[in-house]
PDB file of N, CA and C in Angstrom:
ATOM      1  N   UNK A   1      77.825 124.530  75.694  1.00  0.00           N
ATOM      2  CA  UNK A   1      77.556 123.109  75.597  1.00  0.00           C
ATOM      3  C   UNK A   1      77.627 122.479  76.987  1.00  0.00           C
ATOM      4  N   UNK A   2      76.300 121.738  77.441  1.00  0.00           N
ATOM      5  CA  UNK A   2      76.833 121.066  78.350  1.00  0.00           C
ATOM      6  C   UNK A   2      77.554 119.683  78.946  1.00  0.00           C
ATOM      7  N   UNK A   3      78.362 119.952  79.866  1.00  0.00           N
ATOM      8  CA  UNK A   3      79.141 118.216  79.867  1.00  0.00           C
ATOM      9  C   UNK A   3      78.618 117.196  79.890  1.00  0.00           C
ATOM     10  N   UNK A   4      79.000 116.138  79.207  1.00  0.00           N
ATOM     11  CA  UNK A   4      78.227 114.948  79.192  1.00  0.00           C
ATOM     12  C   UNK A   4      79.566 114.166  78.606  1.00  0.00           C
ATOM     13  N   UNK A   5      79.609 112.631  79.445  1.00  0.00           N
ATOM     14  CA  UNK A   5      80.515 112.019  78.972  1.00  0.00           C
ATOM     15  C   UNK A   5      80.764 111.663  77.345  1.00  0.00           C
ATOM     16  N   UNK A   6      81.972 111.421  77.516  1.00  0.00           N
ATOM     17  CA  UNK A   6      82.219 110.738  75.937  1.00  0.00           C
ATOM     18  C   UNK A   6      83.014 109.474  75.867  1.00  0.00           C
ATOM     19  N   UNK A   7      83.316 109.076  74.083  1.00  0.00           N
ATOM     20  CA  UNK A   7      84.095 107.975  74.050  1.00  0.00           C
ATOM     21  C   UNK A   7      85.260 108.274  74.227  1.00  0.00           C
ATOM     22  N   UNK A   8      86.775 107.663  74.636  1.00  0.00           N
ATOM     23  CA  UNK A   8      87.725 107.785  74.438  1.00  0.00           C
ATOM     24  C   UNK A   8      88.400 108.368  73.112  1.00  0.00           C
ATOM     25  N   UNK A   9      87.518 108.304  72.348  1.00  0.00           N
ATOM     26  CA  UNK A   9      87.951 109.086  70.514  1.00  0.00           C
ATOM     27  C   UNK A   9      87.366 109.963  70.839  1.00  0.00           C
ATOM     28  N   UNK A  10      87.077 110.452  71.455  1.00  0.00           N
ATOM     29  CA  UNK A  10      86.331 112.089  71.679  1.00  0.00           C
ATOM     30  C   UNK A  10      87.068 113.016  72.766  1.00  0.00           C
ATOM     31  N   UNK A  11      88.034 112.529  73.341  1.00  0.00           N
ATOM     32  CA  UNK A  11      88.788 113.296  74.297  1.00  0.00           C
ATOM     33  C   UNK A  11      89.197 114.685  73.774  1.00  0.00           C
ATOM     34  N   UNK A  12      88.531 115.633  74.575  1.00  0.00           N
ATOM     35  CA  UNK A  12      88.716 116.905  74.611  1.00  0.00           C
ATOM     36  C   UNK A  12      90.149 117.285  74.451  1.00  0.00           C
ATOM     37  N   UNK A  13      91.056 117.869  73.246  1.00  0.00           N
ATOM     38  CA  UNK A  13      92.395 118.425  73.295  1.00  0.00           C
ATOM     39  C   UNK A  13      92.788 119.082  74.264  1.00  0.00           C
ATOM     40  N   UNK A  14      93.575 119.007  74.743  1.00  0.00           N
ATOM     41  CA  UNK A  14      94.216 119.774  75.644  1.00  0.00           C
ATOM     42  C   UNK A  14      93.257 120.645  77.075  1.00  0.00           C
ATOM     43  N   UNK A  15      92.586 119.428  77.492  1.00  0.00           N
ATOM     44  CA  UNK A  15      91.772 119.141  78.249  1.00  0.00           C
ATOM     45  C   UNK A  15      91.858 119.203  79.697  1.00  0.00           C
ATOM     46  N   UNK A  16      91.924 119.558  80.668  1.00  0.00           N
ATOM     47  CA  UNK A  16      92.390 119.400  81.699  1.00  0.00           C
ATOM     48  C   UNK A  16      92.145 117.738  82.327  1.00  0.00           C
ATOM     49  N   UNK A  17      93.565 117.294  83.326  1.00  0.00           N
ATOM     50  CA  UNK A  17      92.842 115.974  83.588  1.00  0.00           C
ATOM     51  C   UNK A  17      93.378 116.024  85.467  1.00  0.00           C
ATOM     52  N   UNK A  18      92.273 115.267  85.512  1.00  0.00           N
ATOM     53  CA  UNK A  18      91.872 115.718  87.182  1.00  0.00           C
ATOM     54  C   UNK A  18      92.441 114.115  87.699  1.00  0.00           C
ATOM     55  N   UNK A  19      93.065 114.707  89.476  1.00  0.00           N
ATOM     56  CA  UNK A  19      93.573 113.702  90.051  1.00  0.00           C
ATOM     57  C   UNK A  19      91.962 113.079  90.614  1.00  0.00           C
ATOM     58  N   UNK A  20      92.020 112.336  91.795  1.00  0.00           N
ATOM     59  CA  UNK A  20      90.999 111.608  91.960  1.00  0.00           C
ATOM     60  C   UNK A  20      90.439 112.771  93.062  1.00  0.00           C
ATOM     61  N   UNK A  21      90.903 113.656  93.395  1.00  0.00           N
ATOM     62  CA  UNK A  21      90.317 114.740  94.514  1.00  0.00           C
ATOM     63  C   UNK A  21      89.809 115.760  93.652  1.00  0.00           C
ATOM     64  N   UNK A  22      89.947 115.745  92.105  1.00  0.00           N
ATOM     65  CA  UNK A  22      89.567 117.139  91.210  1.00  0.00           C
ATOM     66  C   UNK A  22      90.484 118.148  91.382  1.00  0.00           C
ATOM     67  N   UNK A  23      91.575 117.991  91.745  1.00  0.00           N
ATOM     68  CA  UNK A  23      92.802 118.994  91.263  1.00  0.00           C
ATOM     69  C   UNK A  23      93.332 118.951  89.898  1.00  0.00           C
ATOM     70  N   UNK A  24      94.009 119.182  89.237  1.00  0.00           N
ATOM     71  CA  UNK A  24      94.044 119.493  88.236  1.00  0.00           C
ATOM     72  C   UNK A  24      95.522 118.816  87.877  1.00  0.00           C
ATOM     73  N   UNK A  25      96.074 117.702  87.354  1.00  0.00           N
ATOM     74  CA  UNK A  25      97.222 117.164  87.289  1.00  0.00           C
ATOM     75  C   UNK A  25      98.237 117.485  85.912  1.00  0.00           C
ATOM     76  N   UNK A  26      97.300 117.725  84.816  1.00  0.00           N
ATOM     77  CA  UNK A  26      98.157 118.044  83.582  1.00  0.00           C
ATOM     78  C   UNK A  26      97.047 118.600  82.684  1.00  0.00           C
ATOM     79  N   UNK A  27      97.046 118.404  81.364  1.00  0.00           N
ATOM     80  CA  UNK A  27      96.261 118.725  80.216  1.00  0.00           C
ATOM     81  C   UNK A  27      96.357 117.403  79.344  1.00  0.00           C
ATOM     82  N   UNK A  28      95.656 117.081  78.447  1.00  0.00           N
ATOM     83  CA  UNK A  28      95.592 115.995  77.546  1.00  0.00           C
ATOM     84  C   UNK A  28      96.783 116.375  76.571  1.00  0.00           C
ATOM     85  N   UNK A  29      97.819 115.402  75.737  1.00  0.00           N
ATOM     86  CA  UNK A  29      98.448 116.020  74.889  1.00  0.00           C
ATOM     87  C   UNK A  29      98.300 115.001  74.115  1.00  0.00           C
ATOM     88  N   UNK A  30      98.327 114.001  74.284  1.00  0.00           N
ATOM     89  CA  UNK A  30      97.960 112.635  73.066  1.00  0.00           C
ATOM     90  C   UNK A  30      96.955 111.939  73.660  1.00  0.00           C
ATOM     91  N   UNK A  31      96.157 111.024  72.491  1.00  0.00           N
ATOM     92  CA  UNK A  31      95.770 109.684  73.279  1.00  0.00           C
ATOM     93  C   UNK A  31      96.467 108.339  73.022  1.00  0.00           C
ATOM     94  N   UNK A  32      96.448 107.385  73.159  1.00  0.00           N
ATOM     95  CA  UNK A  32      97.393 106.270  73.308  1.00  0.00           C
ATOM     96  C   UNK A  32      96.289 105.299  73.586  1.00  0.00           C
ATOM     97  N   UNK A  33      96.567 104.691  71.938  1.00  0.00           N
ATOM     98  CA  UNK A  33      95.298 103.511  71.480  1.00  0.00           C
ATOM     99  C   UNK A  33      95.350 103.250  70.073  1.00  0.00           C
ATOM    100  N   UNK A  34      94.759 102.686  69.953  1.00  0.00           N
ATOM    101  CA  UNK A  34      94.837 101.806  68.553  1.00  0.00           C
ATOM    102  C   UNK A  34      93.074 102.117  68.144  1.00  0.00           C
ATOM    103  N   UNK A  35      93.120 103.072  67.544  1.00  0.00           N
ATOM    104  CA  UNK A  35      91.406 103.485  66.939  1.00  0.00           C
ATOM    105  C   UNK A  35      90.787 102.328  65.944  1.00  0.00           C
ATOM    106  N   UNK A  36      91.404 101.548  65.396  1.00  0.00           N
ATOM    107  CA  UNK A  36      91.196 100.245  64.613  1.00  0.00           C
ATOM    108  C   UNK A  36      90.420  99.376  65.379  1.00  0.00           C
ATOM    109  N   UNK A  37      91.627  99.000  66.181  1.00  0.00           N
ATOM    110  CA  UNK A  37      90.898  97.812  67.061  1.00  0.00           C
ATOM    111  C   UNK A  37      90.236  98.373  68.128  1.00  0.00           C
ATOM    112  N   UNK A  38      89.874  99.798  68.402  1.00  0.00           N
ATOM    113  CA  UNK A  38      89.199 100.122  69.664  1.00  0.00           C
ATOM    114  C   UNK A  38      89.670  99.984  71.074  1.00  0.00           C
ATOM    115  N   UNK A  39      91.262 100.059  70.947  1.00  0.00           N
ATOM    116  CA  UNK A  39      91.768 100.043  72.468  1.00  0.00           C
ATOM    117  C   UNK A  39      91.940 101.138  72.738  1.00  0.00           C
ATOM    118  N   UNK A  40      91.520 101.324  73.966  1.00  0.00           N
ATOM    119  CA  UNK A  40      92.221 102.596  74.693  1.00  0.00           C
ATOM    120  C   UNK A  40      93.770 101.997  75.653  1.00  0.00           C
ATOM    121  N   UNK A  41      94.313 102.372  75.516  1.00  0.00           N
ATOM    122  CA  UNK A  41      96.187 102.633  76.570  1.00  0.00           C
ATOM    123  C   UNK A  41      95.759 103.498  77.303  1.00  0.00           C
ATOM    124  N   UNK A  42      95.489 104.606  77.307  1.00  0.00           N
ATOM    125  CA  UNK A  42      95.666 105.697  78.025  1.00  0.00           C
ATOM    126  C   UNK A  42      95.760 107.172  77.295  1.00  0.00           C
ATOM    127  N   UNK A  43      96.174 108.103  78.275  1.00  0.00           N
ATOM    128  CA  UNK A  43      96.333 109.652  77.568  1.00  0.00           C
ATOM    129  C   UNK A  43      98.249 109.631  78.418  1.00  0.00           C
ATOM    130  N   UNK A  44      98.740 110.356  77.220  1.00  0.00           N
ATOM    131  CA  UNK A  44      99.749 111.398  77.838  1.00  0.00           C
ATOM    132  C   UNK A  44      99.070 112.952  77.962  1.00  0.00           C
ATOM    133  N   UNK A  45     100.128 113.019  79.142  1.00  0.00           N
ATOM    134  CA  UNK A  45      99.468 114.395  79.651  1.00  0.00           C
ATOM    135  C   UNK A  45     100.640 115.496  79.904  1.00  0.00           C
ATOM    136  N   UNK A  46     100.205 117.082  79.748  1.00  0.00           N
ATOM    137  CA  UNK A  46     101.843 117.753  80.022  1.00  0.00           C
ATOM    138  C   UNK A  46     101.440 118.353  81.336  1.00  0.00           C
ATOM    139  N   UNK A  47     102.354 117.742  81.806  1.00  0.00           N
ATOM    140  CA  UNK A  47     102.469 118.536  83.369  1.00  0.00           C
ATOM    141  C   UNK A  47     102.569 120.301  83.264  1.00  0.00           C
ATOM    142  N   UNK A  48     101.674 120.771  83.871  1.00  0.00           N
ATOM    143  CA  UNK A  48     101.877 121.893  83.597  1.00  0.00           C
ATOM    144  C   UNK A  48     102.715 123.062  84.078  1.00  0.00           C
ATOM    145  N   UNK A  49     103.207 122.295  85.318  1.00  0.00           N
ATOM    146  CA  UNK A  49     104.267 123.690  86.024  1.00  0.00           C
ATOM    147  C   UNK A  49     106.010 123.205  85.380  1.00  0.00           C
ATOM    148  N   UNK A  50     106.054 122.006  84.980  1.00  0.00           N
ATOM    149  CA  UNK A  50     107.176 121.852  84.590  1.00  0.00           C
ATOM    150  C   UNK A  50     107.170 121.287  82.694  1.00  0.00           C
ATOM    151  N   UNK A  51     106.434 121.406  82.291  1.00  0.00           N
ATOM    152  CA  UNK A  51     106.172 120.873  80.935  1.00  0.00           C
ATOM    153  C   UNK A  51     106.498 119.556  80.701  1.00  0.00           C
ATOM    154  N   UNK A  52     106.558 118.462  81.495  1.00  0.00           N
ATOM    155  CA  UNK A  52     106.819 116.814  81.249  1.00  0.00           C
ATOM    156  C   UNK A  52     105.790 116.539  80.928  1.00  0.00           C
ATOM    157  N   UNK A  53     105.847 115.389  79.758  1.00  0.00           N
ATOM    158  CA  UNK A  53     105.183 114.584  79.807  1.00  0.00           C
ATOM    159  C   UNK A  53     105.184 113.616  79.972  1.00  0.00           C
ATOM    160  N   UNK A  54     104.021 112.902  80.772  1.00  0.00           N
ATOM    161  CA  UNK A  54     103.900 111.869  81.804  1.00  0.00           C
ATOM    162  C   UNK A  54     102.504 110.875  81.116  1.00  0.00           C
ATOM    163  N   UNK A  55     102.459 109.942  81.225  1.00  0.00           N
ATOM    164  CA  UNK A  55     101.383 108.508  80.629  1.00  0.00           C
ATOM    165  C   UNK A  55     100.364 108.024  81.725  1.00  0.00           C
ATOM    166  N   UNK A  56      99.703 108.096  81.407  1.00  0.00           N
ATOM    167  CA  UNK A  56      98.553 107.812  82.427  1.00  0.00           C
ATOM    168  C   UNK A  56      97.298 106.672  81.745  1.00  0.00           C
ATOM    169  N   UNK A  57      97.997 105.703  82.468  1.00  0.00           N
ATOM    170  CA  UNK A  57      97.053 104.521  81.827  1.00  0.00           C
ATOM    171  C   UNK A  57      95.792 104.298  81.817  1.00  0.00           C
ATOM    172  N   UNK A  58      95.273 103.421  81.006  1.00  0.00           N
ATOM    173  CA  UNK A  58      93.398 103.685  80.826  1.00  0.00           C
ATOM    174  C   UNK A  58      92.891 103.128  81.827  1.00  0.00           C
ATOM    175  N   UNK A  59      93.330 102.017  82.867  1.00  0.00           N
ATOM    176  CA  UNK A  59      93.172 101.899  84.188  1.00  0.00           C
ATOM    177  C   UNK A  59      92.596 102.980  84.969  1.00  0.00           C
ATOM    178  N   UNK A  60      93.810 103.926  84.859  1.00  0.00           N
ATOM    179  CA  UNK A  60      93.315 105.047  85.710  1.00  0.00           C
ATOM    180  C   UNK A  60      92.518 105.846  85.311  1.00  0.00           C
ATOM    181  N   UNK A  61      92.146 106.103  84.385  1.00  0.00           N
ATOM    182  CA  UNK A  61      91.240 106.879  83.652  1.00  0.00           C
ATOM    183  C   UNK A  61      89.779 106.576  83.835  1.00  0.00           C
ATOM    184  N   UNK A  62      89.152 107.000  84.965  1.00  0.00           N
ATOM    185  CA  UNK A  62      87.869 107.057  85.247  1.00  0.00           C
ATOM    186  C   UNK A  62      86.875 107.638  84.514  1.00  0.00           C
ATOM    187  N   UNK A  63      86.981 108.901  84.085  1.00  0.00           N
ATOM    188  CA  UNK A  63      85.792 109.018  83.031  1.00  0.00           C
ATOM    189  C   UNK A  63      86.314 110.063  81.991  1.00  0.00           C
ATOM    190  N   UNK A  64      85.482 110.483  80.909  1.00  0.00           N
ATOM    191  CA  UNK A  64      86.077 111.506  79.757  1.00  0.00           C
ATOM    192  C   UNK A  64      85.247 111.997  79.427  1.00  0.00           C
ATOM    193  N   UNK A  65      84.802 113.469  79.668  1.00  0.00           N
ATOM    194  CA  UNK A  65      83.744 114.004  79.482  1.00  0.00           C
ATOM    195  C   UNK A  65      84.125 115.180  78.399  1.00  0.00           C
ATOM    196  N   UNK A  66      83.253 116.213  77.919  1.00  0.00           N
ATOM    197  CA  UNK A  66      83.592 117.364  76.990  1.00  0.00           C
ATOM    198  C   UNK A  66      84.328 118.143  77.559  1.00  0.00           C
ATOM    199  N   UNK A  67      84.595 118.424  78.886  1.00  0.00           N
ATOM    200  CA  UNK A  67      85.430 119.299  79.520  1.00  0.00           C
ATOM    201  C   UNK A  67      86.744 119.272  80.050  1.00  0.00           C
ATOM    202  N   UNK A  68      86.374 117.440  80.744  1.00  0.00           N
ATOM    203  CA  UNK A  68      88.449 117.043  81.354  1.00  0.00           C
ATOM    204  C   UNK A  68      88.400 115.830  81.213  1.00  0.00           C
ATOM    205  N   UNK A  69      89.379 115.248  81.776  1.00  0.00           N
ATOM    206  CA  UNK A  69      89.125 113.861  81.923  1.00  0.00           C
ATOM    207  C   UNK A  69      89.540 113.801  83.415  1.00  0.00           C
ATOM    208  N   UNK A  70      88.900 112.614  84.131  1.00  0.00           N
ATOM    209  CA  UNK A  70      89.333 112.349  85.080  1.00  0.00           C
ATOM    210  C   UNK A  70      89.978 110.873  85.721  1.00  0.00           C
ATOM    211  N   UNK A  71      90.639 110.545  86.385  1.00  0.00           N
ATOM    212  CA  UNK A  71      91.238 109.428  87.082  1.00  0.00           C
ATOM    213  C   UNK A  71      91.429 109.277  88.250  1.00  0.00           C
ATOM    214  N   UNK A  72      91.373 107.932  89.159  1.00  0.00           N
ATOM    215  CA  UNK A  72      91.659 107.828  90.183  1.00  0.00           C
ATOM    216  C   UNK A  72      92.610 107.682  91.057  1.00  0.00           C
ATOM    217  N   UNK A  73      93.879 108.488  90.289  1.00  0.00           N
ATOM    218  CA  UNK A  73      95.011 108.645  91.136  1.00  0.00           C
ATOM    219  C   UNK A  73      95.224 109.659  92.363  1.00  0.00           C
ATOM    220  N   UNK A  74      95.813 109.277  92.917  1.00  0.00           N
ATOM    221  CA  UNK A  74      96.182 110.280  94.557  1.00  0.00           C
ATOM    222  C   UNK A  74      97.503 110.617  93.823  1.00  0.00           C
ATOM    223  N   UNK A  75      97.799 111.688  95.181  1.00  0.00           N
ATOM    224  CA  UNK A  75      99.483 112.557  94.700  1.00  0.00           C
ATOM    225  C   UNK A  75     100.951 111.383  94.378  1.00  0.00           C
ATOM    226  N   UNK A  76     100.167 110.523  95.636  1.00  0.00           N
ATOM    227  CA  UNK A  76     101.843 109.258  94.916  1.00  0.00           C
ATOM    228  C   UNK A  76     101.279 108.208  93.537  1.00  0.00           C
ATOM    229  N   UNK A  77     100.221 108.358  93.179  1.00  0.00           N
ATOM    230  CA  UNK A  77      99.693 107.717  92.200  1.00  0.00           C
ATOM    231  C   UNK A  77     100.639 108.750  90.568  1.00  0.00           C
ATOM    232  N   UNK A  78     100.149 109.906  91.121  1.00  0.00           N
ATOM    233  CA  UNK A  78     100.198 110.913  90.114  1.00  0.00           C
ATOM    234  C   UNK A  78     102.051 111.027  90.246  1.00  0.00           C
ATOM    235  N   UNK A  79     102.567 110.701  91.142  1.00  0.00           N
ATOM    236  CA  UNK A  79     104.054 111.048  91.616  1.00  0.00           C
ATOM    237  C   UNK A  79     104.946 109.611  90.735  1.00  0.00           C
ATOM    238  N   UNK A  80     103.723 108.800  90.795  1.00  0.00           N
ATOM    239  CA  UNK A  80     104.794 107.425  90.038  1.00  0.00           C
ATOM    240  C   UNK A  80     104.319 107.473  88.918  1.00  0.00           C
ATOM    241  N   UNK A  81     103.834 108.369  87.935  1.00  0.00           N
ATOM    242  CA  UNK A  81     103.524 108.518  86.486  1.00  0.00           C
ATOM    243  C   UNK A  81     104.740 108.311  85.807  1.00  0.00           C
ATOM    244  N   UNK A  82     104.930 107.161  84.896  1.00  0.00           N
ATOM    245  CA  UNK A  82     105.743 106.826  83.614  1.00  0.00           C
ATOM    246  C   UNK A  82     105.710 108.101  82.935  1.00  0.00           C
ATOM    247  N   UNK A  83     107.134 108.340  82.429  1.00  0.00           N
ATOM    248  CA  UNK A  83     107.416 109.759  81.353  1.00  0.00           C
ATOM    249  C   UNK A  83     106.896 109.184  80.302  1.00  0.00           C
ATOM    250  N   UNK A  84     106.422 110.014  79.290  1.00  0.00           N
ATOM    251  CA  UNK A  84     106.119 109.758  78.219  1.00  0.00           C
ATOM    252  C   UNK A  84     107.324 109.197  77.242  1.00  0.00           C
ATOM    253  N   UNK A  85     107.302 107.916  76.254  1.00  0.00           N
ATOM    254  CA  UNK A  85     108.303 107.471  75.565  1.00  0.00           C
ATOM    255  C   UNK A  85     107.642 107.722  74.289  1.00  0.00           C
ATOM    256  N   UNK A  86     108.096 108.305  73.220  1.00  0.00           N
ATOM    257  CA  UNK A  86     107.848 108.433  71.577  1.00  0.00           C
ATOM    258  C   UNK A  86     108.246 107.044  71.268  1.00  0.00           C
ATOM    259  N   UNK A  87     107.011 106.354  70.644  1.00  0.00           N
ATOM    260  CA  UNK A  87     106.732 105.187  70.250  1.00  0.00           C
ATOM    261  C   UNK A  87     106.668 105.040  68.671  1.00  0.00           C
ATOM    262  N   UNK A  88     105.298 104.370  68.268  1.00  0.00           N
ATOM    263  CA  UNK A  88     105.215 103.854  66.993  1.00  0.00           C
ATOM    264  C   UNK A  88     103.761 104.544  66.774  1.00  0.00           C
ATOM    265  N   UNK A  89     103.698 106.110  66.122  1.00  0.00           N
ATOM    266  CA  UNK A  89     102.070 106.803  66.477  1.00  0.00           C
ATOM    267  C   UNK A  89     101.709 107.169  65.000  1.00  0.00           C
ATOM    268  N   UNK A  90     100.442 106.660  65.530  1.00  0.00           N
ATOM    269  CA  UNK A  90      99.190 106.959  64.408  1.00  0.00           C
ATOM    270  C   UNK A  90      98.639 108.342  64.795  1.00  0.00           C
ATOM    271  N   UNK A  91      98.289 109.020  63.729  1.00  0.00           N
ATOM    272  CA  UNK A  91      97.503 110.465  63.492  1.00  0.00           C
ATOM    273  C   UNK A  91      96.022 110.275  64.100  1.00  0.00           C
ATOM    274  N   UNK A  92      95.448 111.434  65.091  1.00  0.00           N
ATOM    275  CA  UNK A  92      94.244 110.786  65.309  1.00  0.00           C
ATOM    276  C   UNK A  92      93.403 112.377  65.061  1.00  0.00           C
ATOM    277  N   UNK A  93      92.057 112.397  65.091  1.00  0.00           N
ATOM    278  CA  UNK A  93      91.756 113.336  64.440  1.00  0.00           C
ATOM    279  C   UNK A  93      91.582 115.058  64.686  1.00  0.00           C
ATOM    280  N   UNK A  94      91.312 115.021  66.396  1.00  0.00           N
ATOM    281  CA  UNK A  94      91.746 116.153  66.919  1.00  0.00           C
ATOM    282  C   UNK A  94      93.156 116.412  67.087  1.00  0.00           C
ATOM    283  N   UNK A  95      94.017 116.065  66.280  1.00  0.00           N
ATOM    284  CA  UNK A  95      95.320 116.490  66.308  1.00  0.00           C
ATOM    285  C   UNK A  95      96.213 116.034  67.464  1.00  0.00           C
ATOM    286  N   UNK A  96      95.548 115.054  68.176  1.00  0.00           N
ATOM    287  CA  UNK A  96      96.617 114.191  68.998  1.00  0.00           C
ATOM    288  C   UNK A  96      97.053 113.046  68.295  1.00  0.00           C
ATOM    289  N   UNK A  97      97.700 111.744  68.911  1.00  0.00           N
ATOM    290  CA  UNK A  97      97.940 110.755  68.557  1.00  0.00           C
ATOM    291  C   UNK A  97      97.802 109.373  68.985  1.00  0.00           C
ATOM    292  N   UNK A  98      97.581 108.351  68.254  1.00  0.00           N
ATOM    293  CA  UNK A  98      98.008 106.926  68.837  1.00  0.00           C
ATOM    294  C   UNK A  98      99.171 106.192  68.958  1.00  0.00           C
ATOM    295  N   UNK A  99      99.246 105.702  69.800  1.00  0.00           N
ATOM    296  CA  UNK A  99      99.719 104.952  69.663  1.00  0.00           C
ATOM    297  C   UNK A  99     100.063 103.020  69.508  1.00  0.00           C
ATOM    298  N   UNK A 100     100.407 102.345  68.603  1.00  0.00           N
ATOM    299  CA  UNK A 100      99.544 101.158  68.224  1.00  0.00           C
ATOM    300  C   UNK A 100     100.727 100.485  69.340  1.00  0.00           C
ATOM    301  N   UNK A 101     100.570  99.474  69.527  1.00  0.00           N
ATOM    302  CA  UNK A 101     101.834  98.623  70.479  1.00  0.00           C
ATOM    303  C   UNK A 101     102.235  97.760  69.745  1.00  0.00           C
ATOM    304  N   UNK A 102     102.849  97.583  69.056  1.00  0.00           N
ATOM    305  CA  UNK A 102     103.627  96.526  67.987  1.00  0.00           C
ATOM    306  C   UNK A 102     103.405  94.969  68.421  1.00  0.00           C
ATOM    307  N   UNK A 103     103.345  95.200  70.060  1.00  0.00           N
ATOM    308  CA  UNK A 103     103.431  93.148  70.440  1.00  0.00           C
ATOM    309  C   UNK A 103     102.237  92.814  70.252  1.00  0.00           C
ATOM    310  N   UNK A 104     101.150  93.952  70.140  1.00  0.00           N
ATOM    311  CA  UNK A 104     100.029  93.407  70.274  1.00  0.00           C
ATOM    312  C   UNK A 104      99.876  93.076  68.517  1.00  0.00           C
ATOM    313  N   UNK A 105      98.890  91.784  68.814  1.00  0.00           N
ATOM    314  CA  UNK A 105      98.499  91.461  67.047  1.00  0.00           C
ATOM    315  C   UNK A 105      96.978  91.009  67.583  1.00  0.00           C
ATOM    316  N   UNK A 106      96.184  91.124  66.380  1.00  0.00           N
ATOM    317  CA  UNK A 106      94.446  90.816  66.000  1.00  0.00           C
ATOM    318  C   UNK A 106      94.676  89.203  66.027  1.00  0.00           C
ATOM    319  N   UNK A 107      93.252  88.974  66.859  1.00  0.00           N
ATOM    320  CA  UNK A 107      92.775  87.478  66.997  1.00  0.00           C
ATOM    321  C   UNK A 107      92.642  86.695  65.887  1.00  0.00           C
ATOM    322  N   UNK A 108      93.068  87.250  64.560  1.00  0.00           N
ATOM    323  CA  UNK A 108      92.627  86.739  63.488  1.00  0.00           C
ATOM    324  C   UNK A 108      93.641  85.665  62.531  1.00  0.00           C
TER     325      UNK A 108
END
């Protein structure tokens, strides 16, 4: 298959995700969003030489293709990554997860 971007609900499992030079910073392990309302948060990702997981906001998240995802962080970008916190998560369908943010509420 060849790469071609996707939506954020399509993020490749356990995906590789690239710093902004194309090194290789972690793997996908959740996504972090609210599939309802169509937000993306971000991906947690597991570091791979030490197994942390670390949050990487949809800010940084430059693109998401069938193969990795990528972002525009440098090494102190990637060095000040938030640990991952177990929140309030929704089931999503490749077997990662959401997460919804409780403060947030619908315009309605």
């Amino acid at each position: 298959m060849a790469e071609q971007q996707v939506a954020w609900t399509d993020t490749p499992y356990r995906a590789p995700v690239l710093d902004h030079s194309g090194q290789q910073i972690g793997i996908t392990a959740s996504l972090l969003g609210d599939e309802g309302e169509d937000i993306f948060h971000g991906i947690a990702i597991s570091e791979p030489h030490n197994r942390q997981v670390f949050v990487v906001p949809a800010q940084h998240v430059t693109r998401i293709t069938t193969q990795h995802v990528e972002t525009d962080l440098d090494a102190a970008g990637v060095a000040a990554l938030a640990p991952y916190k177990e929140e309030h998560w929704y089931h999503l369908g490749w077997g990662g997860l959401f997460r919804k943010r409780p403060e947030w509420k619908s315009g309605e």
